[in-house]
PDB file of N, CA and C in Angstrom:
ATOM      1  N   UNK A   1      59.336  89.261 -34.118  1.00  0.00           N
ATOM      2  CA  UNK A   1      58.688  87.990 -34.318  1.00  0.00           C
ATOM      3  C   UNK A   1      58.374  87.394 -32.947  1.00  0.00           C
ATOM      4  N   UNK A   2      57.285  87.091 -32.811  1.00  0.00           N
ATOM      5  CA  UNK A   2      56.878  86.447 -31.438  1.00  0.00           C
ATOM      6  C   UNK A   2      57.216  84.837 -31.543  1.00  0.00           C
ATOM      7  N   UNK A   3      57.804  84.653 -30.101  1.00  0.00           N
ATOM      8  CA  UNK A   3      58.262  83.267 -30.234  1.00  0.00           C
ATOM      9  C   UNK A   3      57.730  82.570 -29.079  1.00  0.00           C
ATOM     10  N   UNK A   4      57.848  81.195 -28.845  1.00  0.00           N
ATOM     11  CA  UNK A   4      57.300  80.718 -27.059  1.00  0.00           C
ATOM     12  C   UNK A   4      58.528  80.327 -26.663  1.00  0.00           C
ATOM     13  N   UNK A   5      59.045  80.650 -25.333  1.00  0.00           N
ATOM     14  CA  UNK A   5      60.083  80.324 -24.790  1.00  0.00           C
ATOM     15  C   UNK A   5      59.516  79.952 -23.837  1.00  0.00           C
ATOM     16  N   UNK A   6      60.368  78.592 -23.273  1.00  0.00           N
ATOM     17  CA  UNK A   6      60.855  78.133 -21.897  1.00  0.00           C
ATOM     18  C   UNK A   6      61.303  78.082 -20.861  1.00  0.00           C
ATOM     19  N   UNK A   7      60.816  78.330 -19.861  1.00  0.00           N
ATOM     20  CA  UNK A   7      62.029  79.502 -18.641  1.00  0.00           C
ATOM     21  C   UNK A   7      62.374  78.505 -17.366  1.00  0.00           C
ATOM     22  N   UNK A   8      63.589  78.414 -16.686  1.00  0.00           N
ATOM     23  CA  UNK A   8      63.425  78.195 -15.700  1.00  0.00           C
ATOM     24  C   UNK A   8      64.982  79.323 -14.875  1.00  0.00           C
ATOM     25  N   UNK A   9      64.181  79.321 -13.179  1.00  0.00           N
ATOM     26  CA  UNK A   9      64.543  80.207 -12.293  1.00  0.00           C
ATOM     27  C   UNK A   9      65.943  80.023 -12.754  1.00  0.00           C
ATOM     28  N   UNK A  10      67.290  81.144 -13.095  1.00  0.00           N
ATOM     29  CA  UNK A  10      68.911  81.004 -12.991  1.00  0.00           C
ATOM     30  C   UNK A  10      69.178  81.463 -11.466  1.00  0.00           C
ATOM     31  N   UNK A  11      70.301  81.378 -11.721  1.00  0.00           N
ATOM     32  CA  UNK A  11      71.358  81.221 -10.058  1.00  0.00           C
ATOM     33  C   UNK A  11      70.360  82.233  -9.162  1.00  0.00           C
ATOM     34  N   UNK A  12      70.135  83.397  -9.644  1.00  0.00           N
ATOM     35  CA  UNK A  12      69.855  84.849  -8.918  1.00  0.00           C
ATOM     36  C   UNK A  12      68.382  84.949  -9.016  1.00  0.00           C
ATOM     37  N   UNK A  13      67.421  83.981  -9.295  1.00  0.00           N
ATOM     38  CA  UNK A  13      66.383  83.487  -9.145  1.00  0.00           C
ATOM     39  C   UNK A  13      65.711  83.781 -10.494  1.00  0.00           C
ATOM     40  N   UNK A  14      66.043  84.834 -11.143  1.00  0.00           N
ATOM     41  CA  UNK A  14      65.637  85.424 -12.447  1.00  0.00           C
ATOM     42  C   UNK A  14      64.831  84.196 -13.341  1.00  0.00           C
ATOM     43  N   UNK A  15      63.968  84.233 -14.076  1.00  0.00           N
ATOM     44  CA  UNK A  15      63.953  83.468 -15.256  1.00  0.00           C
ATOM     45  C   UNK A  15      64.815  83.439 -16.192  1.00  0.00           C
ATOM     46  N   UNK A  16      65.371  82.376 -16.798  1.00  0.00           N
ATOM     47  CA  UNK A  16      66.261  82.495 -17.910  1.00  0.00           C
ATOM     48  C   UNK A  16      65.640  81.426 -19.306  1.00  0.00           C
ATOM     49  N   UNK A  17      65.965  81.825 -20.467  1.00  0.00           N
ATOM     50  CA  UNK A  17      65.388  80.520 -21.645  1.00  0.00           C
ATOM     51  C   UNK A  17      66.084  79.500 -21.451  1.00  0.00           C
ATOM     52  N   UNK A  18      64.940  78.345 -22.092  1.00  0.00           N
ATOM     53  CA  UNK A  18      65.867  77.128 -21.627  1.00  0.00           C
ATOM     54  C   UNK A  18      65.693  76.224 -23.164  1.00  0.00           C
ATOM     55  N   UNK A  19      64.663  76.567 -24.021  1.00  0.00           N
ATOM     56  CA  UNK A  19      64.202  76.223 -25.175  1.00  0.00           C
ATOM     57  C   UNK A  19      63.475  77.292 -25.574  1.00  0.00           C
ATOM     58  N   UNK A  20      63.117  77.284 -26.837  1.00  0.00           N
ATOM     59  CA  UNK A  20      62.315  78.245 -27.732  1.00  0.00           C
ATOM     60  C   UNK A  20      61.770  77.771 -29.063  1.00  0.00           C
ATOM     61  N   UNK A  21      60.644  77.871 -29.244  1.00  0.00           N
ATOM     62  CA  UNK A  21      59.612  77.598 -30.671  1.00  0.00           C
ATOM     63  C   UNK A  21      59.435  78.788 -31.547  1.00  0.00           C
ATOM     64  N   UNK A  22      60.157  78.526 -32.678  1.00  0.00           N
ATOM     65  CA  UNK A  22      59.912  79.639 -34.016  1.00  0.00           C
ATOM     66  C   UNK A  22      59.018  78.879 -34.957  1.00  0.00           C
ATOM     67  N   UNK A  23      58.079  79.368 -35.089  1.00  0.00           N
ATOM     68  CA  UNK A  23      56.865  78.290 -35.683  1.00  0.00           C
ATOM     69  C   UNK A  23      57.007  77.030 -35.483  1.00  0.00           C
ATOM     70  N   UNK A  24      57.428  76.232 -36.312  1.00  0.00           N
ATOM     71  CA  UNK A  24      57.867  74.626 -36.121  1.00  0.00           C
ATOM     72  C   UNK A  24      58.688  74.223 -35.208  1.00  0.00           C
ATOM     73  N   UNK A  25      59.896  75.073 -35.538  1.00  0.00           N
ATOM     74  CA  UNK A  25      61.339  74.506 -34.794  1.00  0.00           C
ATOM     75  C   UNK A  25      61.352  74.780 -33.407  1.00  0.00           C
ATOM     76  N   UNK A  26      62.073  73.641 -32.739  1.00  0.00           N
ATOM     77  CA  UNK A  26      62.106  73.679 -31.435  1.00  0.00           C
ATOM     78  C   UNK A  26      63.640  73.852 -31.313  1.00  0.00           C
ATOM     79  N   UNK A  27      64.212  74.631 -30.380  1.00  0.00           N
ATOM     80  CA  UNK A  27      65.969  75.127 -30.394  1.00  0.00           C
ATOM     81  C   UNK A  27      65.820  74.952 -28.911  1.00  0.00           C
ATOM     82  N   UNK A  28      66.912  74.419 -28.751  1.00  0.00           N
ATOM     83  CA  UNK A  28      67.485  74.743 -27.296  1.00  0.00           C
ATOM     84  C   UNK A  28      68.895  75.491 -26.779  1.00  0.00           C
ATOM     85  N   UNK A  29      68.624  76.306 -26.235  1.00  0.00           N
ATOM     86  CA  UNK A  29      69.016  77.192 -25.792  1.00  0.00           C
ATOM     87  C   UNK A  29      70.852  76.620 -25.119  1.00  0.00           C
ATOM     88  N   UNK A  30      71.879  76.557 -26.056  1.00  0.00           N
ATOM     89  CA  UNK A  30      72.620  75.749 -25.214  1.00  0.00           C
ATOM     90  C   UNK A  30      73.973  76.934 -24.633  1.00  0.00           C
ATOM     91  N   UNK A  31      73.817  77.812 -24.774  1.00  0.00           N
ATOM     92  CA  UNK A  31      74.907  79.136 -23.680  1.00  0.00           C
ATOM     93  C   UNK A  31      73.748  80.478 -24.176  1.00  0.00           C
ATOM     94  N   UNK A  32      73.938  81.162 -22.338  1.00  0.00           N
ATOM     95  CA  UNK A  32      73.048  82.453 -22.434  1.00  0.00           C
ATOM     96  C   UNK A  32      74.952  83.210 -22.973  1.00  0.00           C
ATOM     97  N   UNK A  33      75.133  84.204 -24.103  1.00  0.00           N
ATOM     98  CA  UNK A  33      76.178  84.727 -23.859  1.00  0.00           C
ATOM     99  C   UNK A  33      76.546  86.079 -23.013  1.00  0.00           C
ATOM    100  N   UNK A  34      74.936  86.721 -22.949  1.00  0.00           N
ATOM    101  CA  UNK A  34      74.878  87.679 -22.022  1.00  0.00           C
ATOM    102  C   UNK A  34      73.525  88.449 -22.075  1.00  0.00           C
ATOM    103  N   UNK A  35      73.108  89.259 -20.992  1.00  0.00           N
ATOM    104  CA  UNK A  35      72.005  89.492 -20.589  1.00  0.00           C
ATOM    105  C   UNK A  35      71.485  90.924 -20.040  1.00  0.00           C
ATOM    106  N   UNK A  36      71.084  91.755 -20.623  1.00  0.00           N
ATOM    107  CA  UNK A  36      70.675  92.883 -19.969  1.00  0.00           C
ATOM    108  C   UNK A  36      68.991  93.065 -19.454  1.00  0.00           C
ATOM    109  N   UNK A  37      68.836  94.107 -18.831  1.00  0.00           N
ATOM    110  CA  UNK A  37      67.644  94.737 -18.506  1.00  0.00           C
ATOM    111  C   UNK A  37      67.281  96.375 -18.914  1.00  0.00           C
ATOM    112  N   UNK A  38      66.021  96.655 -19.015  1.00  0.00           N
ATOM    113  CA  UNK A  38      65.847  97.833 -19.272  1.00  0.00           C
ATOM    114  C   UNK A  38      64.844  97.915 -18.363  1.00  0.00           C
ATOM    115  N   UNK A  39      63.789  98.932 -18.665  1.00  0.00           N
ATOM    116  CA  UNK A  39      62.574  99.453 -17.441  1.00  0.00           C
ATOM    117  C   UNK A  39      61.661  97.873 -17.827  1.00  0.00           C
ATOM    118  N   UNK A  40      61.515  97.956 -19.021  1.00  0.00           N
ATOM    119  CA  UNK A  40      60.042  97.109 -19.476  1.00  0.00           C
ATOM    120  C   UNK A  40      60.767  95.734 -19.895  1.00  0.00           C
ATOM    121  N   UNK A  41      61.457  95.491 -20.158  1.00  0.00           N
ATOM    122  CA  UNK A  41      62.365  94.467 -20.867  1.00  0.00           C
ATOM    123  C   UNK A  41      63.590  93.528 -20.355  1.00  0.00           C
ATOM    124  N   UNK A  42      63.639  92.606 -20.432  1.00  0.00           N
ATOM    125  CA  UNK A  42      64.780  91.450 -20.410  1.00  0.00           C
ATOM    126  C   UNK A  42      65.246  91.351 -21.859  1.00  0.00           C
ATOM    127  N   UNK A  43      66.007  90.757 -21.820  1.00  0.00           N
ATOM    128  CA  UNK A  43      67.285  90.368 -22.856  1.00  0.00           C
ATOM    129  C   UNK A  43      68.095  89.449 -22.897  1.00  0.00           C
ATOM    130  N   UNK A  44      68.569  88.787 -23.814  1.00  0.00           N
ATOM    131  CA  UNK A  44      68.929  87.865 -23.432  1.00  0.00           C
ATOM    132  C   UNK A  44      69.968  87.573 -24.977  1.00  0.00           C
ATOM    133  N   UNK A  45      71.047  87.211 -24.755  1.00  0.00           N
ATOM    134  CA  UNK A  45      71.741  87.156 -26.380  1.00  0.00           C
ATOM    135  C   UNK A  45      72.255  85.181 -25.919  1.00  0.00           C
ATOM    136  N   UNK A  46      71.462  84.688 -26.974  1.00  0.00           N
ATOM    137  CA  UNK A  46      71.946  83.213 -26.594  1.00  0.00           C
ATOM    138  C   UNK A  46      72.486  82.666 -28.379  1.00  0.00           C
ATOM    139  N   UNK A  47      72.651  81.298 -27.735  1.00  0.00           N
ATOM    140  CA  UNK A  47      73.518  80.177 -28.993  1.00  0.00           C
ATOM    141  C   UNK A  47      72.875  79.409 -28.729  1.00  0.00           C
ATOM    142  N   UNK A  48      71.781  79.023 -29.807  1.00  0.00           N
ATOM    143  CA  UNK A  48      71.157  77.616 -29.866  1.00  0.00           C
ATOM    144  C   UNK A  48      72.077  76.492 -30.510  1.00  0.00           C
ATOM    145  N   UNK A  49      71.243  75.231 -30.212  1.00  0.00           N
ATOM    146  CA  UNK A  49      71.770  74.138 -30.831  1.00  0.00           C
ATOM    147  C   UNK A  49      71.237  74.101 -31.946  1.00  0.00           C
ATOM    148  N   UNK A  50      71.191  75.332 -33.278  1.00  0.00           N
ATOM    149  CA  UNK A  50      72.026  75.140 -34.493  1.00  0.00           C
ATOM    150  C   UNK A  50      72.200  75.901 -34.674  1.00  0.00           C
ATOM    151  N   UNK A  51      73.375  76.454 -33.584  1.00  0.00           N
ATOM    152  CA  UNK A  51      74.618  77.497 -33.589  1.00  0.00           C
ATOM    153  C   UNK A  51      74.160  78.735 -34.502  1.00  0.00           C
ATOM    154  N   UNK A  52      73.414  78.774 -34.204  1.00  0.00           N
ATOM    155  CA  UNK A  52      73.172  80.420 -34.608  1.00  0.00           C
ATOM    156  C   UNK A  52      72.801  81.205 -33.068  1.00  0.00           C
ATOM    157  N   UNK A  53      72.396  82.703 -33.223  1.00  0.00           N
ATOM    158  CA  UNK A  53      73.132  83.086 -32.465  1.00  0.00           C
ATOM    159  C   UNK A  53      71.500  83.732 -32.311  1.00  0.00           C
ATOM    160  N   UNK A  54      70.730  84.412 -31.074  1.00  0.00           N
ATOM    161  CA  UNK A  54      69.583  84.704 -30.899  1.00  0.00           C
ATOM    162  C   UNK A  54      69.551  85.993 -29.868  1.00  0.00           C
ATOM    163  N   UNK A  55      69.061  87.180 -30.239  1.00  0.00           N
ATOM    164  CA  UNK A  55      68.289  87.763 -29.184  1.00  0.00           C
ATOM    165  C   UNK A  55      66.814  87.703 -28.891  1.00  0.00           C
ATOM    166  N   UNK A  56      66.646  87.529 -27.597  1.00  0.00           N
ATOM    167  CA  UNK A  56      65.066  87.321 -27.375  1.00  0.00           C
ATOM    168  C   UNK A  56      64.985  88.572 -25.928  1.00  0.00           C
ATOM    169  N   UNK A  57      64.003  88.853 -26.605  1.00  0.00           N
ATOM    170  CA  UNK A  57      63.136  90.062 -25.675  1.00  0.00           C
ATOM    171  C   UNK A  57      62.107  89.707 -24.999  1.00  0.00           C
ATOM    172  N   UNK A  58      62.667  89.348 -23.194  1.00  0.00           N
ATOM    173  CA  UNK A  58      60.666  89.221 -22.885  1.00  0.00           C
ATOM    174  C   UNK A  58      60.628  90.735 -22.241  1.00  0.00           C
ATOM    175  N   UNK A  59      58.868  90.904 -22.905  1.00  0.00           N
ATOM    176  CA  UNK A  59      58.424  92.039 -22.116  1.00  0.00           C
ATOM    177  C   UNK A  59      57.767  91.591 -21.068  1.00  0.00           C
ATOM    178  N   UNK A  60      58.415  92.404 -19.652  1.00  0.00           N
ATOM    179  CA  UNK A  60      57.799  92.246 -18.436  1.00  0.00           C
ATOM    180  C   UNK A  60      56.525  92.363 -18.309  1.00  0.00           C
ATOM    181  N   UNK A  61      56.120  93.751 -18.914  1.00  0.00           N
ATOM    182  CA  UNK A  61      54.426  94.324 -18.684  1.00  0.00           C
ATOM    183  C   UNK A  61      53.746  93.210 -19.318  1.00  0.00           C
ATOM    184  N   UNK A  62      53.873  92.869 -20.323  1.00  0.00           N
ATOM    185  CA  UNK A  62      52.966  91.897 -21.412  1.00  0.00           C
ATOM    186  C   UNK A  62      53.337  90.219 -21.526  1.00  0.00           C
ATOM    187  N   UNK A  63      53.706  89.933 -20.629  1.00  0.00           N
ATOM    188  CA  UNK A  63      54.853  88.893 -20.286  1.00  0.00           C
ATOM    189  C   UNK A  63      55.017  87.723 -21.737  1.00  0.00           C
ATOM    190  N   UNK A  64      55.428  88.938 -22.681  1.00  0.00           N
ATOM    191  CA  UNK A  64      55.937  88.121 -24.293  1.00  0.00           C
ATOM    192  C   UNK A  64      57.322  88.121 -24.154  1.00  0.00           C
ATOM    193  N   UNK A  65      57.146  86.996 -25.462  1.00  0.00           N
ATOM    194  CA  UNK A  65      58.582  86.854 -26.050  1.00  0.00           C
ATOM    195  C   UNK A  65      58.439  87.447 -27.117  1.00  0.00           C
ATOM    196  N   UNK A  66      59.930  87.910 -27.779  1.00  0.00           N
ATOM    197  CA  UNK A  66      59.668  88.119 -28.977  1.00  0.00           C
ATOM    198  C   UNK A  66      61.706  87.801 -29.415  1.00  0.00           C
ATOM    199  N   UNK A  67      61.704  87.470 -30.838  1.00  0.00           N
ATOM    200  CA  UNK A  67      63.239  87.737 -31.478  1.00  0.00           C
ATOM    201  C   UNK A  67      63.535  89.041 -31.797  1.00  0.00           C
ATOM    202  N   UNK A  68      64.446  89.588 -31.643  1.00  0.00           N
ATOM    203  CA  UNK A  68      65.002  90.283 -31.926  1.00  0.00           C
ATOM    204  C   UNK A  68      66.127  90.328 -32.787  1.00  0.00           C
ATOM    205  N   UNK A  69      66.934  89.262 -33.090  1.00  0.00           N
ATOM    206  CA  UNK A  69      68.098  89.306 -34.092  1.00  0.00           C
ATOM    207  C   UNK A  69      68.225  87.954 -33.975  1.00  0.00           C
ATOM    208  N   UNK A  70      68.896  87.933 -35.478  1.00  0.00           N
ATOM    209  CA  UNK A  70      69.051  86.297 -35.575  1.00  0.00           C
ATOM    210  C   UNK A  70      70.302  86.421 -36.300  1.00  0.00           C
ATOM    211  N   UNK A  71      71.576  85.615 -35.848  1.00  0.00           N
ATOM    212  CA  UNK A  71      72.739  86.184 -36.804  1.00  0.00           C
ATOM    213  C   UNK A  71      73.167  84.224 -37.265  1.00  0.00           C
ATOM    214  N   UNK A  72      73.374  83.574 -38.387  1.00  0.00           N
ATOM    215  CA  UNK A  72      73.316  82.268 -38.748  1.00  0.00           C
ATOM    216  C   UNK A  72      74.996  81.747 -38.638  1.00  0.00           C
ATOM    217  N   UNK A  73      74.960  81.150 -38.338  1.00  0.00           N
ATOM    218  CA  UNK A  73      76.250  80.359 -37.759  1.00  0.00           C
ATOM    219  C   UNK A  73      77.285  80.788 -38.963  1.00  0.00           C
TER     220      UNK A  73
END
């Protein structure tokens, strides 16, 4: 599912989410719980403020977002 996320630079200059839009809803992003990389891809496993739990995928090449898992409080 493609989503719009919000980025600003973290400690190590990286982009990190800071909010995110799933059609209507606006979530903010309130703990990253952890974060990988691949060749093409970022990652990102966060806890919005309504505690559900989010992976979001940006692709580097195509510079999208997208969800990846959604697990509900």
């Amino acid at each position: 599912m493609d989503i719009t996320v919000r980025t600003t630079p973290g400690a190590a200059g990286a982009l990190e989410p800071v909010d995110f839009r799933i059609g209507p809803r606006q979530l903010h992003v309130l703990e990253i719980l952890d974060r990988w990389l691949s060749a093409a891809h970022s990652y990102f496993k966060v806890r919005a403020d309504d505690g559900a739990l989010y992976i979001l995928r940006h692709d580097l090449l195509q510079a999208r977002w997208e969800m990846t898992l959604f697990q509900a409080p």
